[in-house]
C-alpha atoms as a PDB file:
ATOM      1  CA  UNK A   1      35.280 -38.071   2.748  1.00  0.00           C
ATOM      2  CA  UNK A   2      33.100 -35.199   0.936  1.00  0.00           C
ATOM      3  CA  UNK A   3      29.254 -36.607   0.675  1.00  0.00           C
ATOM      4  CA  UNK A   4      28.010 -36.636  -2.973  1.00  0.00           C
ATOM      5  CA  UNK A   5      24.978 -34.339  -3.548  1.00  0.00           C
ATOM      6  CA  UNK A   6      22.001 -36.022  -4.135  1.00  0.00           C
ATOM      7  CA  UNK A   7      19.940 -35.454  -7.357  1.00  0.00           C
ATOM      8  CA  UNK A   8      17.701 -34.032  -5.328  1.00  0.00           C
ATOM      9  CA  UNK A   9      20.239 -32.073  -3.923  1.00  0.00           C
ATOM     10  CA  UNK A  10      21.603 -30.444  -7.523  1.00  0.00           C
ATOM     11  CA  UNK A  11      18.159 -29.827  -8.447  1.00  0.00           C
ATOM     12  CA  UNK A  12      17.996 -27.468  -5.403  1.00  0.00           C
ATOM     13  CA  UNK A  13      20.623 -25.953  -5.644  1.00  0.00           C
ATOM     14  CA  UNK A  14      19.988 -25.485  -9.677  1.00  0.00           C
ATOM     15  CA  UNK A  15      16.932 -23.524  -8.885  1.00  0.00           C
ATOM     16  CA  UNK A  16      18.414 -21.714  -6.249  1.00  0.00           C
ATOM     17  CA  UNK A  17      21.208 -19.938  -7.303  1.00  0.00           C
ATOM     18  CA  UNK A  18      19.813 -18.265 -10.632  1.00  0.00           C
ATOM     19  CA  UNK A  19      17.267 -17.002  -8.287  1.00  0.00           C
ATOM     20  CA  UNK A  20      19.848 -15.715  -5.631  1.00  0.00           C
ATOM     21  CA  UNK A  21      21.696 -14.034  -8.379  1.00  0.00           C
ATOM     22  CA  UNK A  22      18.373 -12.526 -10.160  1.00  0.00           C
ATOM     23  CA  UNK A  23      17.371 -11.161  -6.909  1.00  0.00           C
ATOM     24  CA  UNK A  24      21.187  -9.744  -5.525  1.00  0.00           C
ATOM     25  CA  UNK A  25      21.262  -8.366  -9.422  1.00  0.00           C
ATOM     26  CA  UNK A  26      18.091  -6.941  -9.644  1.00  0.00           C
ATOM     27  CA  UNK A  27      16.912  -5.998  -6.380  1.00  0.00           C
ATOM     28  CA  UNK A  28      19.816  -5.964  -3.696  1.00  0.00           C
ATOM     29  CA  UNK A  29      23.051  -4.552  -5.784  1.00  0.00           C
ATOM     30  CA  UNK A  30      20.403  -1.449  -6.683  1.00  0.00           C
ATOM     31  CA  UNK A  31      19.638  -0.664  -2.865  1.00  0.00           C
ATOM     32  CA  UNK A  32      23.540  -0.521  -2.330  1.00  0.00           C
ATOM     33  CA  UNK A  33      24.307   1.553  -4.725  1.00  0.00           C
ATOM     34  CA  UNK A  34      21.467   3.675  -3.881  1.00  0.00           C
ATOM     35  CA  UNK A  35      22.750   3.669  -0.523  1.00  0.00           C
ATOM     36  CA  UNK A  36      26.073   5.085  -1.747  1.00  0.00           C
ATOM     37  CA  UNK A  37      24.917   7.841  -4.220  1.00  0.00           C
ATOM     38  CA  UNK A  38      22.896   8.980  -1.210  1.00  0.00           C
ATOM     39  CA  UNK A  39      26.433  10.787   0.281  1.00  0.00           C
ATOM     40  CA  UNK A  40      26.748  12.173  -3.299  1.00  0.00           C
ATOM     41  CA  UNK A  41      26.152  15.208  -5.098  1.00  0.00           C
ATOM     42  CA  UNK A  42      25.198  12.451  -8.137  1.00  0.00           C
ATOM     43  CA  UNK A  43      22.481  14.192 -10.781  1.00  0.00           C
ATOM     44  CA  UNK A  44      21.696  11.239 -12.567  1.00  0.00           C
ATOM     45  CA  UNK A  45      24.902  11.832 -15.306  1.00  0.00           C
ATOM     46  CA  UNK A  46      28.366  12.900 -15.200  1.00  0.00           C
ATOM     47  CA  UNK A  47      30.980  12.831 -12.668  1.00  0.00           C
ATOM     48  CA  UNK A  48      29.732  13.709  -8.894  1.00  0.00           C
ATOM     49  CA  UNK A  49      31.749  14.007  -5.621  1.00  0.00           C
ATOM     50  CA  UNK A  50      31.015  12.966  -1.758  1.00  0.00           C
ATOM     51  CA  UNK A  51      29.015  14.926   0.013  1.00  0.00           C
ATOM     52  CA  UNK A  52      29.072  13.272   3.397  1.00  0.00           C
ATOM     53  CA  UNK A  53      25.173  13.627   5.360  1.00  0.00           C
ATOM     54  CA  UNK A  54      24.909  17.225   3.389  1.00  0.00           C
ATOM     55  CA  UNK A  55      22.077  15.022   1.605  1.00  0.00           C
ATOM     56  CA  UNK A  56      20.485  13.481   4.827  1.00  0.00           C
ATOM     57  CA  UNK A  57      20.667  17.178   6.854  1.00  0.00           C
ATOM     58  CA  UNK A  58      19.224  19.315   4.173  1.00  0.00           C
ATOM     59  CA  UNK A  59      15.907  16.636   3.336  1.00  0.00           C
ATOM     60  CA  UNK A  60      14.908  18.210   6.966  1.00  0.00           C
ATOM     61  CA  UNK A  61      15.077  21.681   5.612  1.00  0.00           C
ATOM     62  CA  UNK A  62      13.481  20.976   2.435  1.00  0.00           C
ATOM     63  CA  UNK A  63       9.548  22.103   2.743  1.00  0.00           C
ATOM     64  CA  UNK A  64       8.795  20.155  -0.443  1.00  0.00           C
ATOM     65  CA  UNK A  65       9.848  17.085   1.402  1.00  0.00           C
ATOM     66  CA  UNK A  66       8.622  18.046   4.089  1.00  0.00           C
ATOM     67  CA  UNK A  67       4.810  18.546   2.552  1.00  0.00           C
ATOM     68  CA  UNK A  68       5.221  15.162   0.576  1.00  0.00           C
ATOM     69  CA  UNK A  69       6.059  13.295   3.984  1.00  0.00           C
ATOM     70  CA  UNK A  70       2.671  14.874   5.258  1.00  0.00           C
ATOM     71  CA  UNK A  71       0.942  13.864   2.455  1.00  0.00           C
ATOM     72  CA  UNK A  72       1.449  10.416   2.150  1.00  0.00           C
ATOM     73  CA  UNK A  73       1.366  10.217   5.990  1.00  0.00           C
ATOM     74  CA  UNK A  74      -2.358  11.481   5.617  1.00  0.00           C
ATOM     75  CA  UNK A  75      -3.243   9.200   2.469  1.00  0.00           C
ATOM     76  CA  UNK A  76      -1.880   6.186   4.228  1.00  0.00           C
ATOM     77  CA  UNK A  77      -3.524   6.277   7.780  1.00  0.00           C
ATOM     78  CA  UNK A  78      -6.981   7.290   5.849  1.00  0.00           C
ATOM     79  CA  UNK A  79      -6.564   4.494   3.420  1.00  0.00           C
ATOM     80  CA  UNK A  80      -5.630   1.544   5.786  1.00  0.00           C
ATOM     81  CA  UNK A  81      -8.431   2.514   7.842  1.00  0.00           C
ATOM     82  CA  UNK A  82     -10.966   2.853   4.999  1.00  0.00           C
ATOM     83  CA  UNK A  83      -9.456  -0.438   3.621  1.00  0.00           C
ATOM     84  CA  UNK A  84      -9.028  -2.995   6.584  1.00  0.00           C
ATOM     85  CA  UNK A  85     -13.365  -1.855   7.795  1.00  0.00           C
ATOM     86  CA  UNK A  86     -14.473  -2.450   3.792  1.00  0.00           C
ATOM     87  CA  UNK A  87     -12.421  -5.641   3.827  1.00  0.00           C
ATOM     88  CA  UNK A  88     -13.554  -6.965   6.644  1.00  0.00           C
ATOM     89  CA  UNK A  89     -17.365  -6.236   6.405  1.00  0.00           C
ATOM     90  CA  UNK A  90     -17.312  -7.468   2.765  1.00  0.00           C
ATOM     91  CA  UNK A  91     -15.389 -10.876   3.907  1.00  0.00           C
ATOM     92  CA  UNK A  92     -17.864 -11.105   6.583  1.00  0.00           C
ATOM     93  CA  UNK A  93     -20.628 -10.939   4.097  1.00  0.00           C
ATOM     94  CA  UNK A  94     -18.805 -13.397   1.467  1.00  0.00           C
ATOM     95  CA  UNK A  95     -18.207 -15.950   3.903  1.00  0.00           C
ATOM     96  CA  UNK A  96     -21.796 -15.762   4.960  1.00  0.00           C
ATOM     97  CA  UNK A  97     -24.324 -17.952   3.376  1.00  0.00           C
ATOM     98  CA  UNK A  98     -25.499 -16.139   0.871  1.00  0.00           C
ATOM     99  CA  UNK A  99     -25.958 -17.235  -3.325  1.00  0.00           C
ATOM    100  CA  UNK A 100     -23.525 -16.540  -5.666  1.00  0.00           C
ATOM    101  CA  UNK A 101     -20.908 -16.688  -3.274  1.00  0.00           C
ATOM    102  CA  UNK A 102     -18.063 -17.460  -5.746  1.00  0.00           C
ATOM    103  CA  UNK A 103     -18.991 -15.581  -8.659  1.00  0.00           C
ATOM    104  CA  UNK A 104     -19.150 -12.733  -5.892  1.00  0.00           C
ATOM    105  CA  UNK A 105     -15.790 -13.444  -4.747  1.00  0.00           C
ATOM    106  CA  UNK A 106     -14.318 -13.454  -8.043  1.00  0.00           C
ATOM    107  CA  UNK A 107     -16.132  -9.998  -9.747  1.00  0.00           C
ATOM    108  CA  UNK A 108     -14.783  -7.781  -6.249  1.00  0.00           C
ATOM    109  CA  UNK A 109     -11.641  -9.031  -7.184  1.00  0.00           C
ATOM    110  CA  UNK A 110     -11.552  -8.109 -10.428  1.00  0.00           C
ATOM    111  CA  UNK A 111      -9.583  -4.760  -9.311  1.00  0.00           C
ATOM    112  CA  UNK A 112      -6.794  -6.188  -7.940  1.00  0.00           C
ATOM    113  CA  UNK A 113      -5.872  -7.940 -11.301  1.00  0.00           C
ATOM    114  CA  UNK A 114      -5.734  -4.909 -13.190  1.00  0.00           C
ATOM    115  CA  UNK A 115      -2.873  -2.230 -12.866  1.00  0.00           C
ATOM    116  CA  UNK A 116      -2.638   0.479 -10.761  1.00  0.00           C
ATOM    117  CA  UNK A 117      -1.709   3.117 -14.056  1.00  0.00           C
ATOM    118  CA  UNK A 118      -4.790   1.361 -16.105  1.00  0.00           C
ATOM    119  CA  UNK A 119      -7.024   2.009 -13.259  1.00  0.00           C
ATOM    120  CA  UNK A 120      -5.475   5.387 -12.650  1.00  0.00           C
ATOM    121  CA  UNK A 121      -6.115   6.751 -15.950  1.00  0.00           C
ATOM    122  CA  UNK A 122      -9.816   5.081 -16.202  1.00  0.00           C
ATOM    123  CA  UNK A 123     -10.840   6.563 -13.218  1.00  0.00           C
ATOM    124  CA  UNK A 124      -9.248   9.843 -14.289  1.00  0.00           C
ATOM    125  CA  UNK A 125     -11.617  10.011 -17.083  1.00  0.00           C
ATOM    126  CA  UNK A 126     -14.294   9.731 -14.909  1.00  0.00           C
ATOM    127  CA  UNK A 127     -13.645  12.594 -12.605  1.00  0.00           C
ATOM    128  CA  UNK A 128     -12.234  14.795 -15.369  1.00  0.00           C
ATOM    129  CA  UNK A 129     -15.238  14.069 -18.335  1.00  0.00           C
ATOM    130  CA  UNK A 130     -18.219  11.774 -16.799  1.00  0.00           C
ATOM    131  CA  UNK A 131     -18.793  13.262 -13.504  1.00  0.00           C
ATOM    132  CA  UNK A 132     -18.487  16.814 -14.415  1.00  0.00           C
ATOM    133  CA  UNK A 133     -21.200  15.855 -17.006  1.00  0.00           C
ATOM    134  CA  UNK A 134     -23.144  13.674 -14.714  1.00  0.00           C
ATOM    135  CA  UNK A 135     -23.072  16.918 -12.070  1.00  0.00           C
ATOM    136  CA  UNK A 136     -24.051  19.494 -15.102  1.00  0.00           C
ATOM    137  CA  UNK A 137     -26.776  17.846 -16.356  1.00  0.00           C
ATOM    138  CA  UNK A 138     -28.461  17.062 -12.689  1.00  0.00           C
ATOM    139  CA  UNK A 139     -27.263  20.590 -11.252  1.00  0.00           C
ATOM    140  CA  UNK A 140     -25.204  19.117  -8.632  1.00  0.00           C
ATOM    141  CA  UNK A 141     -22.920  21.727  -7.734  1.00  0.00           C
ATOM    142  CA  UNK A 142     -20.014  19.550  -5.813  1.00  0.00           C
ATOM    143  CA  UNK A 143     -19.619  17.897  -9.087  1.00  0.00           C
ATOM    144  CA  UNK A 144     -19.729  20.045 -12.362  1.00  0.00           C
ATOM    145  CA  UNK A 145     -15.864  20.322 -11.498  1.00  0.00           C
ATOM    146  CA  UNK A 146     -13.131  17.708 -11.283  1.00  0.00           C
ATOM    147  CA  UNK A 147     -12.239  16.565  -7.725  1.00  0.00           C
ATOM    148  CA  UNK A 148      -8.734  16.613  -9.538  1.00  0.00           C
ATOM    149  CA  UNK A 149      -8.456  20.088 -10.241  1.00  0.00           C
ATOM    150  CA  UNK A 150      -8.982  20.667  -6.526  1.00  0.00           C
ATOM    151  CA  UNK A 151      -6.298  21.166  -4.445  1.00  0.00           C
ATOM    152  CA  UNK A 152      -8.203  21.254  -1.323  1.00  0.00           C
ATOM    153  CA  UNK A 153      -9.653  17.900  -2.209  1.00  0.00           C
ATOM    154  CA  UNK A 154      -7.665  16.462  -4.972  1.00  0.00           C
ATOM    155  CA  UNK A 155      -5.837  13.127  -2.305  1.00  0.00           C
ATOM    156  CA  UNK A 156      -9.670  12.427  -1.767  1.00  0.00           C
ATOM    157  CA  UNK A 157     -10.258  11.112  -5.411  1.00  0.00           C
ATOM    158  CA  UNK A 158      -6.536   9.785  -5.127  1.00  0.00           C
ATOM    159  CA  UNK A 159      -7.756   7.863  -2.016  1.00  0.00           C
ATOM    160  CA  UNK A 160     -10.828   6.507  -3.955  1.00  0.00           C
ATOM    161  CA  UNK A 161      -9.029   5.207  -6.070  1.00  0.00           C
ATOM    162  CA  UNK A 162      -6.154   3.422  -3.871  1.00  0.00           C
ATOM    163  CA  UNK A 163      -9.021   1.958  -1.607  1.00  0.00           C
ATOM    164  CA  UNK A 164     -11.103   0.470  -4.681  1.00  0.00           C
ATOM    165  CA  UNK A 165      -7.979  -1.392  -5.534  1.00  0.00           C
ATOM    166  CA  UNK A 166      -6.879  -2.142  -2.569  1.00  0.00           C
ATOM    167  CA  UNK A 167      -9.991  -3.502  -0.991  1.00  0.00           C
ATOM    168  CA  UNK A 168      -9.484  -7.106  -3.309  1.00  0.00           C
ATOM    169  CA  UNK A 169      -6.242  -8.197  -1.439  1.00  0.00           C
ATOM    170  CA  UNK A 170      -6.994  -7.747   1.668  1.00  0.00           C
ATOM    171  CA  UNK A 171     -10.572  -8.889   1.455  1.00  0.00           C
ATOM    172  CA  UNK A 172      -8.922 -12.345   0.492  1.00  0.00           C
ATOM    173  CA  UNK A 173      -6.897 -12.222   3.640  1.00  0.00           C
ATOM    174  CA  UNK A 174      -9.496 -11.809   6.230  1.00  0.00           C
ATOM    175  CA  UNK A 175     -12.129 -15.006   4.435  1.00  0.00           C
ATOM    176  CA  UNK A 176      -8.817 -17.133   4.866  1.00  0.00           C
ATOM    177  CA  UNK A 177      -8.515 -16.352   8.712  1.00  0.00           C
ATOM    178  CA  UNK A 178     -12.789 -16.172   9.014  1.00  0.00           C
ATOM    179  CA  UNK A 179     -12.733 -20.094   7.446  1.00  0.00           C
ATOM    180  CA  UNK A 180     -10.103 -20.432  10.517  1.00  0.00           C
ATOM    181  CA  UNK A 181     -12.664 -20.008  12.874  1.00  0.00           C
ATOM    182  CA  UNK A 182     -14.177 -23.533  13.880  1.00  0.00           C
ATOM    183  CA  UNK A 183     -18.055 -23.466  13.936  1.00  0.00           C
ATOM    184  CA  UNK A 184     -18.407 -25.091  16.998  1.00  0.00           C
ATOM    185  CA  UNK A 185     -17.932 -21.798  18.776  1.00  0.00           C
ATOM    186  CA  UNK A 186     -20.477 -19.910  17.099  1.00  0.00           C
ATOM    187  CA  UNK A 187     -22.598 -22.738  17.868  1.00  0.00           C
ATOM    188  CA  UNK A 188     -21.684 -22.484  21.608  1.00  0.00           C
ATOM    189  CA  UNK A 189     -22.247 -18.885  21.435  1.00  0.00           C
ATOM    190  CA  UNK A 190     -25.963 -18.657  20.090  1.00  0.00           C
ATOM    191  CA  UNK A 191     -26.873 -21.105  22.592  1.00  0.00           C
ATOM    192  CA  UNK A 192     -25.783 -19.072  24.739  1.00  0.00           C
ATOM    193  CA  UNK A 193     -28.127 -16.365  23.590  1.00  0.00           C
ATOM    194  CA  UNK A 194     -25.246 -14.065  22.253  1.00  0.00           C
ATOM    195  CA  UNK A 195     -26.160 -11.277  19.533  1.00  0.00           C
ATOM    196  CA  UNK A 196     -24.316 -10.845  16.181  1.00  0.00           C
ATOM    197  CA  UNK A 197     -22.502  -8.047  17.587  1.00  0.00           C
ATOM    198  CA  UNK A 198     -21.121  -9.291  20.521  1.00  0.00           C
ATOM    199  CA  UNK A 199     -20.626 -12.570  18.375  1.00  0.00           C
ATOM    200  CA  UNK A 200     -17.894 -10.420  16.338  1.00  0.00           C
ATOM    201  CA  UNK A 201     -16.216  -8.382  19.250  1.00  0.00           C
ATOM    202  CA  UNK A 202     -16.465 -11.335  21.171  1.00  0.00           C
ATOM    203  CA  UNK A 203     -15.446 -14.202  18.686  1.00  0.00           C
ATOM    204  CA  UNK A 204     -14.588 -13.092  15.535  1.00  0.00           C
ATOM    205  CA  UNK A 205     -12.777 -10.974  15.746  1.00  0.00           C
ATOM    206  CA  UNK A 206      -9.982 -11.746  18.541  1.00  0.00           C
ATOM    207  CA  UNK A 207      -9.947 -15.452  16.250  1.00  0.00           C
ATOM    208  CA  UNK A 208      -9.030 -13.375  13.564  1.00  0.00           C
ATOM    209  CA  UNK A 209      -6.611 -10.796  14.849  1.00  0.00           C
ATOM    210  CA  UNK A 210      -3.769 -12.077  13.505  1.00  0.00           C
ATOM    211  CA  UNK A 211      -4.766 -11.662   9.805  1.00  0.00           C
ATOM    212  CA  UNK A 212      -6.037  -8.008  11.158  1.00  0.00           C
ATOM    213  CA  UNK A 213      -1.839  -7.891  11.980  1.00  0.00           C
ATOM    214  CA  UNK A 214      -1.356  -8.981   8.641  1.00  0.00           C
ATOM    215  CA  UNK A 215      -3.634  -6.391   6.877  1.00  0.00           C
ATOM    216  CA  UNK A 216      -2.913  -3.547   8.835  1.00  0.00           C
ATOM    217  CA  UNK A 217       1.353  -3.981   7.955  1.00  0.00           C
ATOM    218  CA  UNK A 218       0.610  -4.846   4.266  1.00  0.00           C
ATOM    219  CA  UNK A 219      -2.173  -2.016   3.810  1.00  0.00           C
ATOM    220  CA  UNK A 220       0.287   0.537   5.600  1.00  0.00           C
ATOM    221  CA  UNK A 221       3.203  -0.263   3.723  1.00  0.00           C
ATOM    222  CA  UNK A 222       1.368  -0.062   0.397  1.00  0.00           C
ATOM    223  CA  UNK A 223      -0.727   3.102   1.217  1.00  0.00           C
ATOM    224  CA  UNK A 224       3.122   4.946   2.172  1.00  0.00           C
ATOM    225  CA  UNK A 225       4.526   3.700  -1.287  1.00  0.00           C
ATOM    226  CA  UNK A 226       1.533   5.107  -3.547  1.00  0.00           C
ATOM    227  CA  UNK A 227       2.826   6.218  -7.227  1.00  0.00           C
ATOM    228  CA  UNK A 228       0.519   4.118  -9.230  1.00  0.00           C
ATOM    229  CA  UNK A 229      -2.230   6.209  -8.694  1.00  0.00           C
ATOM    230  CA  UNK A 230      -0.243   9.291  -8.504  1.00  0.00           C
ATOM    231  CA  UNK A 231       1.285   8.930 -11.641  1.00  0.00           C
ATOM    232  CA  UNK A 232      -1.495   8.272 -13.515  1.00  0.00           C
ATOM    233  CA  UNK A 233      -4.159  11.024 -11.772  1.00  0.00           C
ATOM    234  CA  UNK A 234      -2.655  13.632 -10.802  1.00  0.00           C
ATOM    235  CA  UNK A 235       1.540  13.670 -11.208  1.00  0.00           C
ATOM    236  CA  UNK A 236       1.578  15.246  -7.660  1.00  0.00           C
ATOM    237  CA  UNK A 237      -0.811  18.617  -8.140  1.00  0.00           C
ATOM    238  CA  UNK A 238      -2.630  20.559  -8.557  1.00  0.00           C
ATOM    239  CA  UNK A 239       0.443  22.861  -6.744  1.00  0.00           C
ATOM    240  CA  UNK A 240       2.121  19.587  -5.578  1.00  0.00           C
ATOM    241  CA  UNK A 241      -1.235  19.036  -3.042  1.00  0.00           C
ATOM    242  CA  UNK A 242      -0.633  14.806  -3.848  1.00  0.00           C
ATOM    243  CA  UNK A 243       2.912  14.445  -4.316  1.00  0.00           C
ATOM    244  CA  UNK A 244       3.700  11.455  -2.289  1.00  0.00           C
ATOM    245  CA  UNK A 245       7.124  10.153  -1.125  1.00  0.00           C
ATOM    246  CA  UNK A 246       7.646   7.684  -3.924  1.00  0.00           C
ATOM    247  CA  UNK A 247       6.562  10.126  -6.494  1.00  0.00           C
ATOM    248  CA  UNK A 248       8.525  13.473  -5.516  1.00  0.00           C
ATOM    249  CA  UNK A 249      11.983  10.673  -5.157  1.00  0.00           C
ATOM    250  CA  UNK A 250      10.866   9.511  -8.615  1.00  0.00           C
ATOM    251  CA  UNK A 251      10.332  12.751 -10.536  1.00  0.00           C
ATOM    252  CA  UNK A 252      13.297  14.885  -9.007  1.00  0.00           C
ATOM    253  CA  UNK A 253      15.615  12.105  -8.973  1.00  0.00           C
ATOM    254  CA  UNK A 254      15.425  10.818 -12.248  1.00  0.00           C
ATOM    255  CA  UNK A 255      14.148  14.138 -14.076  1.00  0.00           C
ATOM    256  CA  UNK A 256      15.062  17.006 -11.602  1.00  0.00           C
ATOM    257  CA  UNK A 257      19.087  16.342 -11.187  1.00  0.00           C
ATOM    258  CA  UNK A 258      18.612  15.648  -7.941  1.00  0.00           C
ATOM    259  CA  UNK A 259      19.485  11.757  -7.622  1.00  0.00           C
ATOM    260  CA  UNK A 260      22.257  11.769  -5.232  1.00  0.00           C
ATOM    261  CA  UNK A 261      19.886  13.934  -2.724  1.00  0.00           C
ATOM    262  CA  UNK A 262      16.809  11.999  -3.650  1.00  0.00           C
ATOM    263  CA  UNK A 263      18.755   8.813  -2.630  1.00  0.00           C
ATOM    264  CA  UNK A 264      18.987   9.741   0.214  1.00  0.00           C
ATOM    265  CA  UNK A 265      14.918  10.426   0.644  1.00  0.00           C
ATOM    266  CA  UNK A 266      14.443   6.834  -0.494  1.00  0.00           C
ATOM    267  CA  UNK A 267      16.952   5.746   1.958  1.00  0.00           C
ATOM    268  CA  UNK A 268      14.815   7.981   4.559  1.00  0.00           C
ATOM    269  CA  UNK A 269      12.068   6.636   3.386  1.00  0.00           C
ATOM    270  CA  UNK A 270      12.738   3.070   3.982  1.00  0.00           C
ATOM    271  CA  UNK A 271      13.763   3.174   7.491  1.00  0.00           C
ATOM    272  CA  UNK A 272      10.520   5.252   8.000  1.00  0.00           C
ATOM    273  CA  UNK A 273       8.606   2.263   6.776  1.00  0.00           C
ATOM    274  CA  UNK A 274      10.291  -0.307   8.782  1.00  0.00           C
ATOM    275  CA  UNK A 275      10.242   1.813  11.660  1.00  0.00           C
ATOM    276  CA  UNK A 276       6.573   1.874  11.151  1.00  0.00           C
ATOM    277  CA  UNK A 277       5.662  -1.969  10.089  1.00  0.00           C
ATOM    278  CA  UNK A 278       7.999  -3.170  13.464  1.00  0.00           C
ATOM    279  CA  UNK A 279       5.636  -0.509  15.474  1.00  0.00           C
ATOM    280  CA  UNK A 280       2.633  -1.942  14.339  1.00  0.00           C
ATOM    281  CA  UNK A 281       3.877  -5.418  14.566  1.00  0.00           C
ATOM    282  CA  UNK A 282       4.644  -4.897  18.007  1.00  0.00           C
ATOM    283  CA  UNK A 283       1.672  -3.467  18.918  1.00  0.00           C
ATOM    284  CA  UNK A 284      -0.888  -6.068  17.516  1.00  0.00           C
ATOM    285  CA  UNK A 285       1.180  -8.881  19.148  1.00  0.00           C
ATOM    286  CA  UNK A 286       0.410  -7.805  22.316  1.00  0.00           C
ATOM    287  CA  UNK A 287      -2.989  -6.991  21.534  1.00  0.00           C
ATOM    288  CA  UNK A 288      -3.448 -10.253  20.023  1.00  0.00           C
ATOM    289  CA  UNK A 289      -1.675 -11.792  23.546  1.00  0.00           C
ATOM    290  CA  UNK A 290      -4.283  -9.875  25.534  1.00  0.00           C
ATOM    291  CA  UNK A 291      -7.081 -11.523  23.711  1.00  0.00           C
END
């Protein structure tokens, strides 16, 4: 005999399956498609035809691609390495014993709630207008001109940016795994006479390594998909200097009549990142083994 569902049972089930068919809608049904207009000639309109791996051979010849890959290569490593020290020297210092620790907590992560293109285009104001000002008035050579309009160093005020934002997050992560660590060590360790220093290579830090696994994949992945800041700073110059991944797929695909072959760069892309996060994953889990 069939078993009767439950109540319980139906309720699950009633929640579960507007959510499955939100997500396959929204989020799953758009990859496969994406994945099929990749072996296209596809321009965003009109008819198209099957291209076979034309797309996939000629993103390796492209030089555009090519400079955006480097680019957001650069912007990433810089940023989750800028990102992960900040975070975890400021969560060291907020899970401290020091006053105001809340109200501290909740002001650095003010940041984080805002978005990415309101940020962008605040802080683009500031290097475009206030700085130059700032640098005209005080004679300060390096900044009577907008870091923006540089080409040489336009990804550094692009990095600023990302890292100020980014910080929040991950600074959230690391006080959740330093509130892991039971006090009773750090007792046993400054009877033991042991300085700060070695307290954190020693203690600290191989108790926290697994959020340091946690930051490290999230901060990566985030760095390699920057458009946010893109968008809103710089659109990808000056002379395509900061045109990331996510950005060059964006603008070409849905404005340059190149969807079919930009596709195919998001479908690149992807495998790139999970290539990457599985790397790293592996990695830290045998680091974190060792210690």
């Amino acid at each position: 005999m069939k078993k009767k569902m439950t109540n319980r049972e139906k309720t699950f089930w009633a929640v579960i399956i507007p959510v499955l068919i939100l997500f396959f809608t929204f989020n799953t049904l758009p990859m496969i498609k994406g994945f099929i207009y990749s072996f296209t000639n596809y321009r965003g309109y009109g008819t198209y035809d099957y291209v076979g791996l034309r797309n996939y051979i000629d993103l390796f010849a492209d030089a555009r691609v090519g400079k955006s890959y480097l680019f957001t290569f650069k912007y990433a490593l810089a940023g989750t390495v800028l990102v992960n020290a900040l975070s975890l020297i400021l969560a060291l210092g907020l899970n401290s014993q020091i006053r105001l620790k809340s109200a501290l907590r909740g002001i650095y992560f003010v940041p984080n709630i805002l978005g990415g293109l309101v940020i962008g285009y605040i802080f683009s104001f500031i290097f475009t207008y206030i700085l130059p000002a700032v640098g005209n008035v005080f004679h300060i050579g390096f900044l009577q001109n907008s870091i923006l309009a540089s080409e040489k160093y336009a990804w550094i005020g692009v990095l600023i940016v990302g890292v100020w934002q980014a910080v929040a997050m991950n600074t959230i992560i690391y006080i959740s795994g330093l509130q892991t660590v039971p006090e009773d060590v750090y007792e046993a360790s400054m009877m033991d006479g042991a300085s700060k220093w070695k307290e954190f290579w020693k203690i600290t830090l191989p108790l926290v390594m697994p959020f340091v696994t946690i930051n490290l994949v999230l901060s990566t992945k985030n760095f390699l998909m920057v458009f946010d800041q893109i968008m809103s700073l710089t659109k990808g110059g000056p002379a395509q200097s900061t045109e990331s991944i996510s950005y060059l797929i964006y603008r070409n695909g849905m404005d340059g009549g190149q969807f079919g072959f930009q596709s195919a760069n998001a479908v690149l892309f992807f495998f790139v990142i999970v290539t990457i996060s599985i790397i790293q994953m592996t990695i830290m889990n045998k680091k974190e083994e060792q210690l």
